[in-house]
C-alpha atoms as a PDB file:
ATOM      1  CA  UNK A   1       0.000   0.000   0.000  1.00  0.00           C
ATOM      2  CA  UNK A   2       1.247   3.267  -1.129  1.00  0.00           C
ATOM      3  CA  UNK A   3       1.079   5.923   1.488  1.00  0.00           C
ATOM      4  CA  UNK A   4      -0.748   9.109   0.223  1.00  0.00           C
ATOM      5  CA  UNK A   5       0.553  12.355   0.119  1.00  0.00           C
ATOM      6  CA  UNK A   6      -1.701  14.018   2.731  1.00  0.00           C
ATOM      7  CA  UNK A   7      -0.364  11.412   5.551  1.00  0.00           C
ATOM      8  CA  UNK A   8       3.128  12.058   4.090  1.00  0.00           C
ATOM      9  CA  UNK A   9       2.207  15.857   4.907  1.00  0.00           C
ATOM     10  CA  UNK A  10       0.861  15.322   8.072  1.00  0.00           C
ATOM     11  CA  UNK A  11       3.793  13.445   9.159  1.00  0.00           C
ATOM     12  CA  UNK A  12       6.027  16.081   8.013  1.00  0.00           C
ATOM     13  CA  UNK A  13       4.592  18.829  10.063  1.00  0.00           C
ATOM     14  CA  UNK A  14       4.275  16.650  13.238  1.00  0.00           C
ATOM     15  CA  UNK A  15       8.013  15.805  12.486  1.00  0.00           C
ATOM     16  CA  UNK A  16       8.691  19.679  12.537  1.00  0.00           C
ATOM     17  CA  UNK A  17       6.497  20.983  15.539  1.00  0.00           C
ATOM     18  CA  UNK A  18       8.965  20.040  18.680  1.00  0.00           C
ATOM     19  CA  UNK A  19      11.409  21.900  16.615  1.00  0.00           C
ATOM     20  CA  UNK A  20       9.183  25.152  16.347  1.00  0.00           C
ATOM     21  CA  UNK A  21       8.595  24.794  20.255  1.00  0.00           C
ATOM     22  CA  UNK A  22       9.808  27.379  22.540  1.00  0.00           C
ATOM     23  CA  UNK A  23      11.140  26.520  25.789  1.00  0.00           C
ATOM     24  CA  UNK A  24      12.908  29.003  28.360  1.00  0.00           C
ATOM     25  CA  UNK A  25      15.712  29.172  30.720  1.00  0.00           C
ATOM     26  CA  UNK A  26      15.267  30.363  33.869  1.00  0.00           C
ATOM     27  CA  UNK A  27      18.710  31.821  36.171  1.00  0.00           C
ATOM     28  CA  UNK A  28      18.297  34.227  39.175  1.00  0.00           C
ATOM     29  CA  UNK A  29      19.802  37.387  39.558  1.00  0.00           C
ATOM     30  CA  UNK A  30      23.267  36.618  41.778  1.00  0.00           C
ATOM     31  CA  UNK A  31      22.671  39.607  44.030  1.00  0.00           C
ATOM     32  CA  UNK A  32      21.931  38.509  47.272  1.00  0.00           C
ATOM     33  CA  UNK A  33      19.701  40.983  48.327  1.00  0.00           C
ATOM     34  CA  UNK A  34      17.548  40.612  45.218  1.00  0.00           C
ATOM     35  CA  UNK A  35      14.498  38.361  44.265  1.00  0.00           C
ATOM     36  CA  UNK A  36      14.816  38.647  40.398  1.00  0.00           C
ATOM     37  CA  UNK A  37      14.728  35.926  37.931  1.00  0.00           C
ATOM     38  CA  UNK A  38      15.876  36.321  33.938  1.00  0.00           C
ATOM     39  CA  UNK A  39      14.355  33.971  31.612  1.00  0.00           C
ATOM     40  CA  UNK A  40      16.236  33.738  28.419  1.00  0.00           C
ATOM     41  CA  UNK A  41      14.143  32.373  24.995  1.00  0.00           C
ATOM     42  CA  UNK A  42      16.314  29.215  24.330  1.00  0.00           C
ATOM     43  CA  UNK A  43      16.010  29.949  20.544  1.00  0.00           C
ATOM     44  CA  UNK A  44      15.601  33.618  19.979  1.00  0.00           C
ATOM     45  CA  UNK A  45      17.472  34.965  23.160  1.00  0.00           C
ATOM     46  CA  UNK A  46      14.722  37.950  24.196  1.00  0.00           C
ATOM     47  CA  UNK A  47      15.245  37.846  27.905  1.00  0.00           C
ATOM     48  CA  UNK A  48      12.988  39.534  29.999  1.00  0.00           C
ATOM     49  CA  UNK A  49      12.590  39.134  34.432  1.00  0.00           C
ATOM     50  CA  UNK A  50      10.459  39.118  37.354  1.00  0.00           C
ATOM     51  CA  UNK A  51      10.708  39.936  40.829  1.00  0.00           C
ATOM     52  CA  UNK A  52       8.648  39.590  44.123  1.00  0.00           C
ATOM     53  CA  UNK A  53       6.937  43.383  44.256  1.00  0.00           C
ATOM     54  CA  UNK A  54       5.311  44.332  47.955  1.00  0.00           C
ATOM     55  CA  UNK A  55       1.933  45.313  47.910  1.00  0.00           C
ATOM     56  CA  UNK A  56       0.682  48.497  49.072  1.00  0.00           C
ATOM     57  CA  UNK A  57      -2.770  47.206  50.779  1.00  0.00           C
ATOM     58  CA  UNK A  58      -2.138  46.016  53.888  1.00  0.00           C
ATOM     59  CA  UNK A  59      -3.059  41.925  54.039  1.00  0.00           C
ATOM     60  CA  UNK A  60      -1.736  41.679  50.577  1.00  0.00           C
ATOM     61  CA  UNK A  61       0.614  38.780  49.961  1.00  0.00           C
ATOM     62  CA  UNK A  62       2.720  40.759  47.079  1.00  0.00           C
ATOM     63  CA  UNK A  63       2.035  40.840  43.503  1.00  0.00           C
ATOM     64  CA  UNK A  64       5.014  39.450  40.543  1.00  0.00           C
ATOM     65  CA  UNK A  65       6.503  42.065  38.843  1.00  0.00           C
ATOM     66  CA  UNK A  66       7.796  42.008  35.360  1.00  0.00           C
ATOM     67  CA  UNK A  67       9.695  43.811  33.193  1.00  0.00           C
ATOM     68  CA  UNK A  68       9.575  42.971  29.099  1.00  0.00           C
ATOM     69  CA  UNK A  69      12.480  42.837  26.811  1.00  0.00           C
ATOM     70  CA  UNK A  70      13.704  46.580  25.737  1.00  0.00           C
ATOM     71  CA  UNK A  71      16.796  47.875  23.642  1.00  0.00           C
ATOM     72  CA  UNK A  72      19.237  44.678  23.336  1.00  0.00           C
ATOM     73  CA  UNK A  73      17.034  41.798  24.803  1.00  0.00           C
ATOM     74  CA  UNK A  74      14.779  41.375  22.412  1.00  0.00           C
ATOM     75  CA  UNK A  75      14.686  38.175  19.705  1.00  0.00           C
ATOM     76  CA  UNK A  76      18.251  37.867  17.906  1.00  0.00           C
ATOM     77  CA  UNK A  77      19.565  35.535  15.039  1.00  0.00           C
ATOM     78  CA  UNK A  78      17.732  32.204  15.949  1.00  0.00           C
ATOM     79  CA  UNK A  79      20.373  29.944  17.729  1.00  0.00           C
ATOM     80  CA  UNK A  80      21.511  28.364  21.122  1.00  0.00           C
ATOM     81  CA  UNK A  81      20.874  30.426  23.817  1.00  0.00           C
ATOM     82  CA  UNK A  82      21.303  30.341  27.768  1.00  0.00           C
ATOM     83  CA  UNK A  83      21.752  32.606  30.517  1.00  0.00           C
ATOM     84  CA  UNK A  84      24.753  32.694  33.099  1.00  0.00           C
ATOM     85  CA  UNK A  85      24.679  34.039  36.400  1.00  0.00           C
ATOM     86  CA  UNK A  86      28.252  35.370  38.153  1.00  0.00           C
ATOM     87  CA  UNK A  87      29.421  34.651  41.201  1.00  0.00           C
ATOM     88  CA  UNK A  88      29.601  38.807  42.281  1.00  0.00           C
ATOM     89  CA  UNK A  89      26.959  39.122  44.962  1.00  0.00           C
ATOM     90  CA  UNK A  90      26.519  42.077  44.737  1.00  0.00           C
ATOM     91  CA  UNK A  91      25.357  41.631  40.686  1.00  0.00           C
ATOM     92  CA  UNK A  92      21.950  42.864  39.560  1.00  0.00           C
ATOM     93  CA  UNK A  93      22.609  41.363  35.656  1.00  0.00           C
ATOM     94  CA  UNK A  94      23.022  37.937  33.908  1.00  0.00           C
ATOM     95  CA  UNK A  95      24.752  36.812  30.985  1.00  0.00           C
ATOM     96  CA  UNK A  96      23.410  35.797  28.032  1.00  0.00           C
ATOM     97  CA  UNK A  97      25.543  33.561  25.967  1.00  0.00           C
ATOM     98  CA  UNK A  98      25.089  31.916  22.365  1.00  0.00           C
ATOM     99  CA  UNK A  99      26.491  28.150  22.994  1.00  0.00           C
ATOM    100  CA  UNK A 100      26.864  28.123  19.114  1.00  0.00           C
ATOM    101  CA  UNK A 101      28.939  31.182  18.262  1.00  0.00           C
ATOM    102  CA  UNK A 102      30.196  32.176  21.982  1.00  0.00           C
ATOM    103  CA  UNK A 103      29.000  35.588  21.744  1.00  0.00           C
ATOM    104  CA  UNK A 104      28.108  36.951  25.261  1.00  0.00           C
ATOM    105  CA  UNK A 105      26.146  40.218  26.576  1.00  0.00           C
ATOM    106  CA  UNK A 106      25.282  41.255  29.728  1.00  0.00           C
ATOM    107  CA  UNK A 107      21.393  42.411  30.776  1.00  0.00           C
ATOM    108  CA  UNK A 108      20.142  43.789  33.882  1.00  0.00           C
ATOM    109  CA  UNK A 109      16.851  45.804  34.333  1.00  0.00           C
ATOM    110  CA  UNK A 110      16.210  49.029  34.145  1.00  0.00           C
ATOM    111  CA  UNK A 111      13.761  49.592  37.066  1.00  0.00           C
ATOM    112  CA  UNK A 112      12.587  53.135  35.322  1.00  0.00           C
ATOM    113  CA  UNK A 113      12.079  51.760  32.323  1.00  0.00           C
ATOM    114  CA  UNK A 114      11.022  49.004  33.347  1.00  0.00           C
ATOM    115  CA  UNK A 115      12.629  46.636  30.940  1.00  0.00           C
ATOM    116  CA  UNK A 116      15.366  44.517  30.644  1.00  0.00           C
ATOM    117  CA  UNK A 117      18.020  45.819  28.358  1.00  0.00           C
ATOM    118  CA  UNK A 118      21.255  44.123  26.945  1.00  0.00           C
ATOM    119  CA  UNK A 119      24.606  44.904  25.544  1.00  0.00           C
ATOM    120  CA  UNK A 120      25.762  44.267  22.534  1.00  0.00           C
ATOM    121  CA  UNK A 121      26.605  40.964  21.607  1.00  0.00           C
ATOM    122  CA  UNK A 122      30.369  40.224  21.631  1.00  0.00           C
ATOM    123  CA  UNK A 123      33.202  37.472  22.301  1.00  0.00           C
ATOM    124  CA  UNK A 124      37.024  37.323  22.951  1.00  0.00           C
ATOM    125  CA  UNK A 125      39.016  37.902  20.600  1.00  0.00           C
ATOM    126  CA  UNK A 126      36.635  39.392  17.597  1.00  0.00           C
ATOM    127  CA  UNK A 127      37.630  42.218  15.737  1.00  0.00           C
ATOM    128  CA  UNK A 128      37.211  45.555  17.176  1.00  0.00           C
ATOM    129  CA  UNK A 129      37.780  44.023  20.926  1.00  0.00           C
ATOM    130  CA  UNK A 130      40.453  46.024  21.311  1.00  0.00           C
ATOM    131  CA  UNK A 131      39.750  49.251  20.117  1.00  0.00           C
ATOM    132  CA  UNK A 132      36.858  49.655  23.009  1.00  0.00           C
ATOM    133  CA  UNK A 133      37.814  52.412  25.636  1.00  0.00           C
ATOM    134  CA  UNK A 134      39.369  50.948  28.943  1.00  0.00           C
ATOM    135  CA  UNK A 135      37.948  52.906  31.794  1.00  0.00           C
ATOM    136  CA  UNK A 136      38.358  52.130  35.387  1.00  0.00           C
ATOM    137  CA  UNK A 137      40.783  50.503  37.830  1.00  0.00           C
ATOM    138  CA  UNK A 138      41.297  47.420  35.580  1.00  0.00           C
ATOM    139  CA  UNK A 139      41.510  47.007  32.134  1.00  0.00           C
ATOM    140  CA  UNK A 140      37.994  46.291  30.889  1.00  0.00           C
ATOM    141  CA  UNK A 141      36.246  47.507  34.435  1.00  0.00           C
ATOM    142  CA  UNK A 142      33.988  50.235  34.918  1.00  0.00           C
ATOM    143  CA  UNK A 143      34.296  49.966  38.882  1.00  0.00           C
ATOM    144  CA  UNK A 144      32.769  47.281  41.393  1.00  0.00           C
ATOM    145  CA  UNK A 145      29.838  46.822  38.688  1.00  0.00           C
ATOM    146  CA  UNK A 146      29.005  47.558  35.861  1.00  0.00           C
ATOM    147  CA  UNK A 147      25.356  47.028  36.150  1.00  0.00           C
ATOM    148  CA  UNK A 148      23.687  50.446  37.226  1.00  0.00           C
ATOM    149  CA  UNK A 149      22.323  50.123  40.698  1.00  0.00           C
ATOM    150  CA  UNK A 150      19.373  48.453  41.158  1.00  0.00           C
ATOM    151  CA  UNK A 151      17.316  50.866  43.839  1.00  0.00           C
ATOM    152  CA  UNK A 152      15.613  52.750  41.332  1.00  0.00           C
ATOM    153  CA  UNK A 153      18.321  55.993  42.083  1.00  0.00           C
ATOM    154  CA  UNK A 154      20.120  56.539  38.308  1.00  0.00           C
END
């Protein structure tokens, strides 16, 4: 028995559905002080956060408060994606890193705006590394951080 060509089709598409899935990543913020979580796109790398928010009423048991994906975090070339967390405790931001290329950028939220925002993507040794200004007490360093502070006071 020949199989027809709308089972052939159907079979196809099934075949190609877990691949259009979207599944997330999920990394907490490494400040310790903090109650934010990032959750990074797996295949487009938007990342966009949460945090505990108090709430005003009295009784209340808090609300979640979220903050979309603004200048840097949204969607970028479809890939690998994940998010790393650092080790600095004091560290409102994650990195996101593309397991295929090794391109890294680091987003944090900006409480303001509230959105997450990212830097440009970038990895050791590609060109134009070394032509970016050096500021602070070590080469590459802004200061203690480099993620604005996280109070809502910029």
């Amino acid at each position: 028995m020949k199989p027809s060509l709308p089972v052939l089709a159907a079979c196809a598409a099934l075949h190609i559905l877990p691949a259009a899935a979207t599944s997330y990543e999920f990394v907490p913020a490494p400040q310790t002080d903090l109650n934010r979580m990032y959750r990074v796109d797996t295949v487009t790398g938007e990342v966009t956060s949460c945090q505990y928010g108090l709430q005003e009423s009295a009784g209340g048991i808090g609300q979640t408060v979220c903050f979309g994906a603004g200048e840097g975090a949204g969607p970028q070339t479809p890939s690998q994606y994940g998010l790393v967390a650092s080790r600095h405790t004091r560290e409102a931001g994650v990195f996101r890193v593309n397991y295929r290329t090794g391109e890294m950028s680091i987003c944090f939220v900006l409480v303001k705006k509230e959105q997450v925002v990212c830097t440009q993507q970038g990895k050791p040794g590609a060109e134009g590394a070394s032509d970016a200004p050096l500021t602070g007490p070590a080469p590459g360093r802004a200061g203690a951080s480099a993620t604005p502070a996280q109070g809502g006071r910029f």
